[in-house]
C-alpha atoms as a PDB file:
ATOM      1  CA  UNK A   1      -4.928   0.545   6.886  1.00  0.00           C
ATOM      2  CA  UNK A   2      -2.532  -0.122   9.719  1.00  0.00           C
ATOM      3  CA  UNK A   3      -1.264   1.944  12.052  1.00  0.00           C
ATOM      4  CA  UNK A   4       1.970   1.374  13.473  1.00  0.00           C
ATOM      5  CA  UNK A   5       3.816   3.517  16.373  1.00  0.00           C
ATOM      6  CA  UNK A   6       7.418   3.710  16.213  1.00  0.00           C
ATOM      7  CA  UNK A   7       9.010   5.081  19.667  1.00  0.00           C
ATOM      8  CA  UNK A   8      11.920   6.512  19.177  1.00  0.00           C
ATOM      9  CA  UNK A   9      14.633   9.318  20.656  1.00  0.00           C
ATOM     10  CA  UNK A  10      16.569  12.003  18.585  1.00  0.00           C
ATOM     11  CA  UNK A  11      20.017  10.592  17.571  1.00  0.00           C
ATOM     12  CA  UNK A  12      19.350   7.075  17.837  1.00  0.00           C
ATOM     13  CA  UNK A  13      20.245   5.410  14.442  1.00  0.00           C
ATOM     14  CA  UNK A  14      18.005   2.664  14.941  1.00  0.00           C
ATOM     15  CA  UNK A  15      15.071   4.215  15.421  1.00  0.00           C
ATOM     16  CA  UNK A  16      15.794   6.501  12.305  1.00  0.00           C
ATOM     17  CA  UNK A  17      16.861   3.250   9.946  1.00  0.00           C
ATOM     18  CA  UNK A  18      13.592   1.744  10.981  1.00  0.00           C
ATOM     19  CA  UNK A  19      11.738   4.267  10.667  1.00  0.00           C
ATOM     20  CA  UNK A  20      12.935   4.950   6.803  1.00  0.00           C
ATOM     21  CA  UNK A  21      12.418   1.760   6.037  1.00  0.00           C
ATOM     22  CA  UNK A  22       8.672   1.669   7.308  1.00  0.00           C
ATOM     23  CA  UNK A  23       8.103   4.675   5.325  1.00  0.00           C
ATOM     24  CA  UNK A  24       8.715   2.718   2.158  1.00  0.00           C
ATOM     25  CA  UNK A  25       6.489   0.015   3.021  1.00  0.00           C
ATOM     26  CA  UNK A  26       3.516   0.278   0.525  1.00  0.00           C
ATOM     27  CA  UNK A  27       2.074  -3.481   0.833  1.00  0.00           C
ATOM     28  CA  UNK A  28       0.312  -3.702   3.750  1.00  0.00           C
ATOM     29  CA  UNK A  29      -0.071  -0.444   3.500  1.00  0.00           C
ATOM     30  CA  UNK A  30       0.272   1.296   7.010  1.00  0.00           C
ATOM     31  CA  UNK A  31      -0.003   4.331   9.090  1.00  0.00           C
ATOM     32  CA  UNK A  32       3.086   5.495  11.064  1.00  0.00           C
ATOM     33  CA  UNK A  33       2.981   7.343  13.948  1.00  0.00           C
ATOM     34  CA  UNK A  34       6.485   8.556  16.097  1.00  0.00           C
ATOM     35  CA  UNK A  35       6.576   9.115  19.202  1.00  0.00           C
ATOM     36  CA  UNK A  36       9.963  10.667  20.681  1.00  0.00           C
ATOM     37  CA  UNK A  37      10.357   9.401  24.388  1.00  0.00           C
ATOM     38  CA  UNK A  38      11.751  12.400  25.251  1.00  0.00           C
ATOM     39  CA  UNK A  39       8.616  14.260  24.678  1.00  0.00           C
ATOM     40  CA  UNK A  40       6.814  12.409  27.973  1.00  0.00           C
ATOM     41  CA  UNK A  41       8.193  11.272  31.364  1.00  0.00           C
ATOM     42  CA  UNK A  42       6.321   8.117  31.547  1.00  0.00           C
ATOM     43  CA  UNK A  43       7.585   7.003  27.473  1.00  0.00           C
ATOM     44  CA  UNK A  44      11.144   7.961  28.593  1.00  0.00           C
ATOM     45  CA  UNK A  45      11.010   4.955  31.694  1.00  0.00           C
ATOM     46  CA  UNK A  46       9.237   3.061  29.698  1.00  0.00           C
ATOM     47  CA  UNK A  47      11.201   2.741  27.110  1.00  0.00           C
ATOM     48  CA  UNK A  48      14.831   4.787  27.432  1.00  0.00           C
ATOM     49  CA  UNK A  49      16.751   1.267  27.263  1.00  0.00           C
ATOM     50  CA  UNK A  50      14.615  -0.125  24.421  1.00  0.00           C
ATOM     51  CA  UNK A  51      14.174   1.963  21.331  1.00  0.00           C
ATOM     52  CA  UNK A  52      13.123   1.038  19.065  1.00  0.00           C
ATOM     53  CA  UNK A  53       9.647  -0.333  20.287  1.00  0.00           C
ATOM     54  CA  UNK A  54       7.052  -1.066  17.540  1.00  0.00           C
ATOM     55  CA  UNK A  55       3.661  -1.302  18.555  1.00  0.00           C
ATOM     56  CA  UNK A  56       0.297  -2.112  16.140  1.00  0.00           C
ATOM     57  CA  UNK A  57      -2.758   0.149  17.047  1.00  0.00           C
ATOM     58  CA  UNK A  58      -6.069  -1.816  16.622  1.00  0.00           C
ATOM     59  CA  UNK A  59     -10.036  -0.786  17.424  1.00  0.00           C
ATOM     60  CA  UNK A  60     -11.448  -3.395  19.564  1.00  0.00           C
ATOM     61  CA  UNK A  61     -15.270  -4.045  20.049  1.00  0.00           C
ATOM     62  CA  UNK A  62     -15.004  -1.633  23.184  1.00  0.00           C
ATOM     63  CA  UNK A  63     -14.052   1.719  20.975  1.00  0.00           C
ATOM     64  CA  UNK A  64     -11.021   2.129  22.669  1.00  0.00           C
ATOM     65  CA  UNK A  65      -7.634   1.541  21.361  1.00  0.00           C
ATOM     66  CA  UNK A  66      -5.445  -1.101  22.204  1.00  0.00           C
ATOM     67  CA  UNK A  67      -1.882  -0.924  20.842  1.00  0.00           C
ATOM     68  CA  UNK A  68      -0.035  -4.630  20.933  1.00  0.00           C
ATOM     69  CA  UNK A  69       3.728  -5.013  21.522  1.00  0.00           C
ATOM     70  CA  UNK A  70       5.543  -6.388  17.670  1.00  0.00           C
ATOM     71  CA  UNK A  71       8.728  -8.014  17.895  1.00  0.00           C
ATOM     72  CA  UNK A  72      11.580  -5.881  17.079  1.00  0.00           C
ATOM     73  CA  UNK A  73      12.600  -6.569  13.429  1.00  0.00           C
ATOM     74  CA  UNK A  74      15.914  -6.956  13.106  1.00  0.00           C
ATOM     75  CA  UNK A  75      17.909  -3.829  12.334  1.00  0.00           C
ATOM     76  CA  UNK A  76      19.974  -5.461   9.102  1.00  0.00           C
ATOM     77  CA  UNK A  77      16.399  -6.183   7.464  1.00  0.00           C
ATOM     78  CA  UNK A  78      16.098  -5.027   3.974  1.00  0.00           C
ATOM     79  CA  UNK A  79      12.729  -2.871   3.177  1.00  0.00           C
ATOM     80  CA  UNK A  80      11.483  -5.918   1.792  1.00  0.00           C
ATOM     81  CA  UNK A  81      12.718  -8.437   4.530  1.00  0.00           C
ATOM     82  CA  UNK A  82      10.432  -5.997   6.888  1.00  0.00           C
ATOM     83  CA  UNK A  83       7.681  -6.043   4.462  1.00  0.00           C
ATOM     84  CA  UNK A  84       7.358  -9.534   5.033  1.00  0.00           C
ATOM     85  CA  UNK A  85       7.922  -9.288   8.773  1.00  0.00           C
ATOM     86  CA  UNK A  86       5.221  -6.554   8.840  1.00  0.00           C
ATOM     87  CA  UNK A  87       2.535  -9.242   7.160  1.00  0.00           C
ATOM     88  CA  UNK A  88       3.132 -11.560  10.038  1.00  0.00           C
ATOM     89  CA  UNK A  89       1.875  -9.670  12.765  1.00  0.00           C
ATOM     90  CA  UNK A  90      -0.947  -6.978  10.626  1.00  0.00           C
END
Protein backbone atom coordinates (compact mmCIF):
# COMPACT_ATOMS: atom_id res chain seq x y z
CA UNK A 1 0.00 0.00 0.00
CA UNK A 2 0.91 3.60 -0.67
CA UNK A 3 1.17 6.22 1.42
CA UNK A 4 0.52 9.56 0.31
CA UNK A 5 0.84 12.99 2.43
CA UNK A 6 -1.45 15.65 1.58
CA UNK A 7 -0.32 19.18 3.18
CA UNK A 8 -2.87 21.20 3.61
CA UNK A 9 -4.34 24.43 5.80
CA UNK A 10 -7.91 24.78 7.33
CA UNK A 11 -10.19 26.65 4.83
CA UNK A 12 -8.39 26.05 1.78
CA UNK A 13 -10.84 24.42 -0.76
CA UNK A 14 -8.21 22.83 -2.60
CA UNK A 15 -6.68 21.01 -0.24
CA UNK A 16 -10.18 19.74 1.02
CA UNK A 17 -11.42 18.79 -2.83
CA UNK A 18 -8.23 16.85 -3.11
CA UNK A 19 -8.24 15.42 -0.30
CA UNK A 20 -12.02 13.91 -0.84
CA UNK A 21 -11.18 12.78 -3.85
CA UNK A 22 -8.03 10.73 -2.62
CA UNK A 23 -10.18 9.25 -0.08
CA UNK A 24 -12.20 7.53 -2.77
CA UNK A 25 -9.33 6.19 -4.50
CA UNK A 26 -9.52 2.34 -3.98
CA UNK A 27 -7.15 1.15 -7.03
CA UNK A 28 -3.91 1.66 -6.11
CA UNK A 29 -4.99 1.46 -3.01
CA UNK A 30 -3.21 4.10 -0.71
CA UNK A 31 -2.56 5.46 2.66
CA UNK A 32 -3.32 9.17 3.33
CA UNK A 33 -1.77 11.08 5.72
CA UNK A 34 -2.66 15.23 6.35
CA UNK A 35 -0.62 17.33 7.53
CA UNK A 36 -2.05 20.98 8.36
CA UNK A 37 0.88 23.57 7.88
CA UNK A 38 -0.34 25.41 10.49
CA UNK A 39 0.44 22.80 12.97
CA UNK A 40 4.55 23.40 12.46
CA UNK A 41 6.62 26.54 11.75
CA UNK A 42 8.94 24.99 9.36
CA UNK A 43 5.59 23.25 7.08
CA UNK A 44 4.00 26.76 7.23
CA UNK A 45 7.39 28.42 5.13
CA UNK A 46 7.62 25.65 3.42
CA UNK A 47 4.68 25.46 2.01
CA UNK A 48 2.09 28.59 2.99
CA UNK A 49 2.05 29.68 -0.87
CA UNK A 50 1.69 26.12 -2.21
CA UNK A 51 -1.04 23.95 -0.80
CA UNK A 52 -1.77 21.63 -1.87
CA UNK A 53 1.63 19.66 -1.93
CA UNK A 54 1.38 15.86 -2.50
CA UNK A 55 4.19 13.91 -1.56
CA UNK A 56 4.66 9.73 -1.91
CA UNK A 57 6.33 8.15 1.25
CA UNK A 58 8.63 5.20 0.23
CA UNK A 59 11.19 2.77 2.47
CA UNK A 60 14.48 2.87 0.89
CA UNK A 61 17.30 0.22 1.44
CA UNK A 62 18.61 2.62 4.31
CA UNK A 63 15.28 2.18 6.70
CA UNK A 64 14.61 5.61 6.61
CA UNK A 65 11.87 7.31 4.84
CA UNK A 66 12.12 9.32 1.95
CA UNK A 67 8.98 11.17 0.83
CA UNK A 68 9.24 12.36 -3.13
CA UNK A 69 7.61 15.58 -4.40
CA UNK A 70 4.19 14.39 -7.03
CA UNK A 71 3.05 16.84 -9.38
CA UNK A 72 0.05 18.65 -8.36
CA UNK A 73 -2.99 17.03 -10.08
CA UNK A 74 -5.03 19.32 -11.43
CA UNK A 75 -7.84 20.59 -9.22
CA UNK A 76 -10.86 19.96 -12.03
CA UNK A 77 -9.72 16.13 -12.07
CA UNK A 78 -12.51 13.75 -11.67
CA UNK A 79 -11.87 10.83 -8.89
CA UNK A 80 -11.11 8.76 -11.70
CA UNK A 81 -8.95 11.27 -13.80
CA UNK A 82 -6.72 11.22 -10.37
CA UNK A 83 -6.88 7.56 -10.18
CA UNK A 84 -5.07 7.42 -13.24
CA UNK A 85 -2.74 10.27 -12.35
CA UNK A 86 -2.05 8.46 -9.03
CA UNK A 87 -0.79 5.13 -11.16
CA UNK A 88 1.77 7.26 -12.87
CA UNK A 89 3.86 8.19 -10.16
CA UNK A 90 3.01 4.87 -7.32
Amino acid sequence: MATLILYSKPGCHLCEGLQEKLEQIQDPPIELEIRDITSRDDWFQAYQYEVPVLLKRENMVTDQWVETLLPRPAPRLSVEQLQRFLQKYL
